[in-house]
N, C-alpha and C. Protein backbone atom coordinates (compact mmCIF):
# COMPACT_ATOMS: atom_id res chain seq x y z
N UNK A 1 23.69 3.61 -57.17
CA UNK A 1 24.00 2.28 -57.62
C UNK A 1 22.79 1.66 -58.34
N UNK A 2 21.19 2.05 -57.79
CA UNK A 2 20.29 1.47 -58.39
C UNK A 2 20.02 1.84 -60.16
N UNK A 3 20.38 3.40 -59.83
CA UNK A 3 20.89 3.63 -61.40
C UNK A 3 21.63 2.83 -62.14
N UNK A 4 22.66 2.59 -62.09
CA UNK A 4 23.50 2.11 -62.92
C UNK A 4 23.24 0.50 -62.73
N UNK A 5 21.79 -0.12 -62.38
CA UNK A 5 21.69 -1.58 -62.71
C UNK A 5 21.88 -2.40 -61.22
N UNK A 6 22.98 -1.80 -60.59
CA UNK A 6 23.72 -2.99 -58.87
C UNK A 6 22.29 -2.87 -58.04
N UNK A 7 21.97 -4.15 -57.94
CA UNK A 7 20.88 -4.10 -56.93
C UNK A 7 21.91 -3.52 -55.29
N UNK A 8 21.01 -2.57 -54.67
CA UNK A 8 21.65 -1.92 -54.21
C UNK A 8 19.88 -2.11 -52.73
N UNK A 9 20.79 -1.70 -51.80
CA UNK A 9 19.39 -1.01 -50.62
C UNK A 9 19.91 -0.23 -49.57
N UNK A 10 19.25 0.33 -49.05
CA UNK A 10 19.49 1.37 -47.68
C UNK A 10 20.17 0.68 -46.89
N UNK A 11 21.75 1.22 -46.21
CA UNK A 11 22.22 1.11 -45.35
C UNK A 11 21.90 1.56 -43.67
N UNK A 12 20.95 0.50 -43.26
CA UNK A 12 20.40 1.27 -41.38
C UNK A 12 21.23 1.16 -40.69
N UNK A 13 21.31 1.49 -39.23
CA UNK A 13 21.68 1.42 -38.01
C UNK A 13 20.39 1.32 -37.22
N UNK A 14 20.99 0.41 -36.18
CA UNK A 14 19.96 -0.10 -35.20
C UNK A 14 18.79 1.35 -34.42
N UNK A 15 19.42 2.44 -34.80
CA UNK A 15 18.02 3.35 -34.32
C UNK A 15 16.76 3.42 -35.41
N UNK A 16 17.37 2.97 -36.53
CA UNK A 16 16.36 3.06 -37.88
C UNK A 16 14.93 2.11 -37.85
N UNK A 17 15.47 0.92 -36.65
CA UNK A 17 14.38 -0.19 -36.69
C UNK A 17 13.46 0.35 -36.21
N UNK A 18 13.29 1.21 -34.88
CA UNK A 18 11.98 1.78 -34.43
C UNK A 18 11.02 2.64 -34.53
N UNK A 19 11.68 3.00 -36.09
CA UNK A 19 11.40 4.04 -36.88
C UNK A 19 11.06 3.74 -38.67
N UNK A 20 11.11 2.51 -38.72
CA UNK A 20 11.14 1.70 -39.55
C UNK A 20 9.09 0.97 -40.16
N UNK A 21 8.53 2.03 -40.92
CA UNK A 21 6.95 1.21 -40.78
C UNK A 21 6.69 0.46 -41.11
N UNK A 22 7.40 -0.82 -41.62
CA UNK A 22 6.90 -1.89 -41.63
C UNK A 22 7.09 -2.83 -40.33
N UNK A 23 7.90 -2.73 -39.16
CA UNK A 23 8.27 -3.01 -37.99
C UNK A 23 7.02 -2.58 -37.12
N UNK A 24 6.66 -1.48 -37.41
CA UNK A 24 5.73 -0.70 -36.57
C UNK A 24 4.68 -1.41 -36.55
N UNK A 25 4.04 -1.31 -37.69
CA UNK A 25 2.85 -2.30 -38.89
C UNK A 25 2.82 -3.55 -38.10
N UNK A 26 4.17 -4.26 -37.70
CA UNK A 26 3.34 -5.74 -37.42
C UNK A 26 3.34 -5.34 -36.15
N UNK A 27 3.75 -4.44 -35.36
CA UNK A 27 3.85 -4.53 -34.10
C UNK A 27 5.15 -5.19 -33.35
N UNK A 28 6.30 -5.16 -33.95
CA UNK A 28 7.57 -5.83 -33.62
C UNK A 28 7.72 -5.49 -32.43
N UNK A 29 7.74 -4.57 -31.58
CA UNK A 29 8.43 -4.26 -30.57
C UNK A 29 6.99 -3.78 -29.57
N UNK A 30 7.15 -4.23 -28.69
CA UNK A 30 6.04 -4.58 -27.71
C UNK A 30 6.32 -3.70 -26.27
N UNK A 31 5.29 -2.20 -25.86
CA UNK A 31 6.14 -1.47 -24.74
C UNK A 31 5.82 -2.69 -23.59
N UNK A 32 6.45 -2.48 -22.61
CA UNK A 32 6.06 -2.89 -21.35
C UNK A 32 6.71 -2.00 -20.28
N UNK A 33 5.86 -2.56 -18.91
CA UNK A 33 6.36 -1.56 -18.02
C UNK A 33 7.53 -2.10 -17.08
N UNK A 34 8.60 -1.59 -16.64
CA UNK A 34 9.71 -2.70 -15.85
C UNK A 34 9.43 -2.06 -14.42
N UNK A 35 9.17 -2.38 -13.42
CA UNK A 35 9.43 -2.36 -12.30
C UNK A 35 10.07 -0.75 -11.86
N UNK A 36 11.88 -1.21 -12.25
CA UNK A 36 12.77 -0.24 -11.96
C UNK A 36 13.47 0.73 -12.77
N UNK A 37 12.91 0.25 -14.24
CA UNK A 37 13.65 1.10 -15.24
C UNK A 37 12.82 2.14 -16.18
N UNK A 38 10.94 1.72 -15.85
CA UNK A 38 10.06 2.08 -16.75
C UNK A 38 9.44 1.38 -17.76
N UNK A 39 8.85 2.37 -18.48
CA UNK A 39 8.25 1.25 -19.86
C UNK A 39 9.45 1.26 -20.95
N UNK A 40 9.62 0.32 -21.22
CA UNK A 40 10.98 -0.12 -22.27
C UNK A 40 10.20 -1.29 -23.23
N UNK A 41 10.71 -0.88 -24.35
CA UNK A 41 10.28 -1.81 -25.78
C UNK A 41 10.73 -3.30 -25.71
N UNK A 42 10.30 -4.17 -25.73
CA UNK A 42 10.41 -5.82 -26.19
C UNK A 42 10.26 -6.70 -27.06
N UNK A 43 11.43 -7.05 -27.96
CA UNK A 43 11.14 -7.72 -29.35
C UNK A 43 10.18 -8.37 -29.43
N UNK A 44 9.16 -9.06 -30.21
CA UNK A 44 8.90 -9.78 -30.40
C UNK A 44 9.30 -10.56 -31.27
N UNK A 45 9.23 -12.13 -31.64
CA UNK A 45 9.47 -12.86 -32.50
C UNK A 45 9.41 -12.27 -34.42
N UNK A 46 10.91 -12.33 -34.76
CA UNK A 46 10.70 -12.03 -36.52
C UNK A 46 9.60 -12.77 -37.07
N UNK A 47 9.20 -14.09 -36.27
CA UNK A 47 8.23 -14.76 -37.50
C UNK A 47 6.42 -14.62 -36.54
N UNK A 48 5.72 -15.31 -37.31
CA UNK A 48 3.95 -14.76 -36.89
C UNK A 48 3.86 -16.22 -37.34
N UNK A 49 3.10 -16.77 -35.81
CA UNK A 49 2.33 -18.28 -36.02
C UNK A 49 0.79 -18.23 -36.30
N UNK A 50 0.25 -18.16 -37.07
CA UNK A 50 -1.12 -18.36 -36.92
C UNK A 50 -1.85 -18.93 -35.23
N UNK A 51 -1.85 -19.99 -35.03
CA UNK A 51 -2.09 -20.73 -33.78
C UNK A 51 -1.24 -20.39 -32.57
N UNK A 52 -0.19 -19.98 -32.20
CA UNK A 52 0.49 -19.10 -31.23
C UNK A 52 1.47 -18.39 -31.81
N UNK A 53 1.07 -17.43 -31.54
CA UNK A 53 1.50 -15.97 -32.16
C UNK A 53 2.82 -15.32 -31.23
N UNK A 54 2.44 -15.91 -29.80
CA UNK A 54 3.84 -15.28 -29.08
C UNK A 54 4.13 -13.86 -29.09
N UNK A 55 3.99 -13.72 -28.14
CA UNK A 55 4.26 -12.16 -27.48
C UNK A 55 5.24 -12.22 -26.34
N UNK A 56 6.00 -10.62 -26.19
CA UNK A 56 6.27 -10.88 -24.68
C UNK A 56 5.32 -10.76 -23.75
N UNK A 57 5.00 -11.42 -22.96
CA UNK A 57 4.40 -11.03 -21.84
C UNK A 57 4.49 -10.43 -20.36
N UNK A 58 5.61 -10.03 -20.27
CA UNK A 58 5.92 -9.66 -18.73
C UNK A 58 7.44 -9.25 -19.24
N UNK A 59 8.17 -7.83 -18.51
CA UNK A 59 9.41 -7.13 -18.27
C UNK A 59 10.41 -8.58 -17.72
N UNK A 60 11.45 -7.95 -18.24
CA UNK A 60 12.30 -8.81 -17.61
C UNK A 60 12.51 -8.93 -16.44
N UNK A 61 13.18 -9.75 -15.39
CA UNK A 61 13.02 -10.08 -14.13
C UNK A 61 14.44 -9.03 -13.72
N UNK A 62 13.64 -9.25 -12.30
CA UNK A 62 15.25 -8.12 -11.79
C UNK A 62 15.97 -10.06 -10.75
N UNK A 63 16.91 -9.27 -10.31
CA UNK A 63 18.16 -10.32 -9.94
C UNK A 63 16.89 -10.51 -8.76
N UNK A 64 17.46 -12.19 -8.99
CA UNK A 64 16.62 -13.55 -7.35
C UNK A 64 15.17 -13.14 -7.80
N UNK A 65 14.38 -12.43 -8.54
CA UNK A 65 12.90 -12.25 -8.70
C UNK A 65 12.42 -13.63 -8.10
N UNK A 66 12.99 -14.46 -9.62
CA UNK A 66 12.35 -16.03 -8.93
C UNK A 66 13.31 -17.17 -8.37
N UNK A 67 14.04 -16.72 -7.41
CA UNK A 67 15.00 -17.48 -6.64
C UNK A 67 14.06 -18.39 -5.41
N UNK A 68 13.13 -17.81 -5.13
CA UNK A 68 12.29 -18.74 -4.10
C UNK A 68 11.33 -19.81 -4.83
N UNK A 69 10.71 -19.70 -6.36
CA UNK A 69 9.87 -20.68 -7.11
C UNK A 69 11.28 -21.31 -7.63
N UNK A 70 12.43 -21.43 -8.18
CA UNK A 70 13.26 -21.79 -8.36
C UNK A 70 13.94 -23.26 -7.27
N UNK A 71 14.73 -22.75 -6.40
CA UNK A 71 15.09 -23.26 -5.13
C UNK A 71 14.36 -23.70 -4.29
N UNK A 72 12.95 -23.54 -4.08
CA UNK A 72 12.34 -24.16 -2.92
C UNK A 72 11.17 -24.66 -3.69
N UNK A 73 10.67 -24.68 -4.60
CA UNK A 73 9.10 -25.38 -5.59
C UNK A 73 10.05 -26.43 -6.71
N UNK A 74 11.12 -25.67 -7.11
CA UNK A 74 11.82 -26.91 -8.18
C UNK A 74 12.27 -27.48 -7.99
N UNK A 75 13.39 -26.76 -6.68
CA UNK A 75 14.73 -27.96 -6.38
C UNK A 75 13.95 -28.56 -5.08
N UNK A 76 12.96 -28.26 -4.62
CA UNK A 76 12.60 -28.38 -3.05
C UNK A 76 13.55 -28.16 -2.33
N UNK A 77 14.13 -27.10 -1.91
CA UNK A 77 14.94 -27.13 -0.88
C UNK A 77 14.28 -26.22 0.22
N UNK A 78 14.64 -26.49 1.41
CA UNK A 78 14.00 -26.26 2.56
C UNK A 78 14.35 -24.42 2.77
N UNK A 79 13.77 -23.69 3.54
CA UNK A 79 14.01 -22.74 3.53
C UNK A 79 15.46 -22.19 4.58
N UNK A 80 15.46 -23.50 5.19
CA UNK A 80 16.67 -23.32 5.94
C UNK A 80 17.71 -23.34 5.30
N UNK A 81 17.42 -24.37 4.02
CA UNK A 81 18.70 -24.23 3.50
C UNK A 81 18.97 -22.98 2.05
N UNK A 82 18.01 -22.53 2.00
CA UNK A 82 17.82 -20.97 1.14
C UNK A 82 18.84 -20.31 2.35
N UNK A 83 18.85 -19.60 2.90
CA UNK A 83 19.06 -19.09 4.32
C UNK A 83 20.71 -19.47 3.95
N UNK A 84 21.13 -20.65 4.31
CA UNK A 84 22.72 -21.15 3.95
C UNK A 84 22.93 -20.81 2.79
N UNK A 85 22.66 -20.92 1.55
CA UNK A 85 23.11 -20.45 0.56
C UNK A 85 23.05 -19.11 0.66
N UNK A 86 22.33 -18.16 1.01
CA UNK A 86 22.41 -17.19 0.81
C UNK A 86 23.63 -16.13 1.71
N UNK A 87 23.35 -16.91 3.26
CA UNK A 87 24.64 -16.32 4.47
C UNK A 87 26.17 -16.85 3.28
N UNK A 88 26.16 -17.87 2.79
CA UNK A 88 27.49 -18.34 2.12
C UNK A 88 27.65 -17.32 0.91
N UNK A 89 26.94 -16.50 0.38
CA UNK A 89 27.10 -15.63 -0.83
C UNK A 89 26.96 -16.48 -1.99
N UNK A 90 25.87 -17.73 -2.22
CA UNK A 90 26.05 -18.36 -3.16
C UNK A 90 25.36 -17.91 -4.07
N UNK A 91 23.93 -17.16 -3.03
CA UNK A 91 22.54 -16.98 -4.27
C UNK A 91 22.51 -15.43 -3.28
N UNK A 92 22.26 -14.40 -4.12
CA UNK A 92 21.91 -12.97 -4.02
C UNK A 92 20.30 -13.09 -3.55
């Protein structure tokens, strides 16, 4: 198509991005280590701030990670009542 004039470009699929060197180049995808699954790749942001640049910093959380800074530091709730929600099947 570029022949014949049609601005035209490469058709990818999502395995092409990590394989892709200009992705590589800025550093798009960030390893980290997870807990339970290993080291697994983490987007980073399409755009670059000069003054915060933004990274991931930490694997994703596994289920209730932060159910105790959550429920008992945010909501203040007592630990007795963690305990009830949890015997009731409300919070894992």
């Amino acid at each position: 198509m570029s022949q014949a004039g049609v601005p035209a470009g490469v058709v990818q699929h999502g395995g092409d991005l990590f394989d892709d060197p200009q992705i590589k180049h800025r550093g798009h995808y960030v390893p980290l280590q997870h807990p339970e699954i290993g080291t697994q790749s983490y987007e980073s942001p399409s755009f670059r701030l000069s003054k915060t640049p933004g990274r991931p910093q930490r694997p994703a959380p596994l289920m209730g990670q932060h159910n105790d800074y959550v429920f008992k530091e945010l909501l203040g709730l007592s630990g007795k009542e963690m305990e009830d929600l949890m015997e009731a099947g409300i919070v894992a």
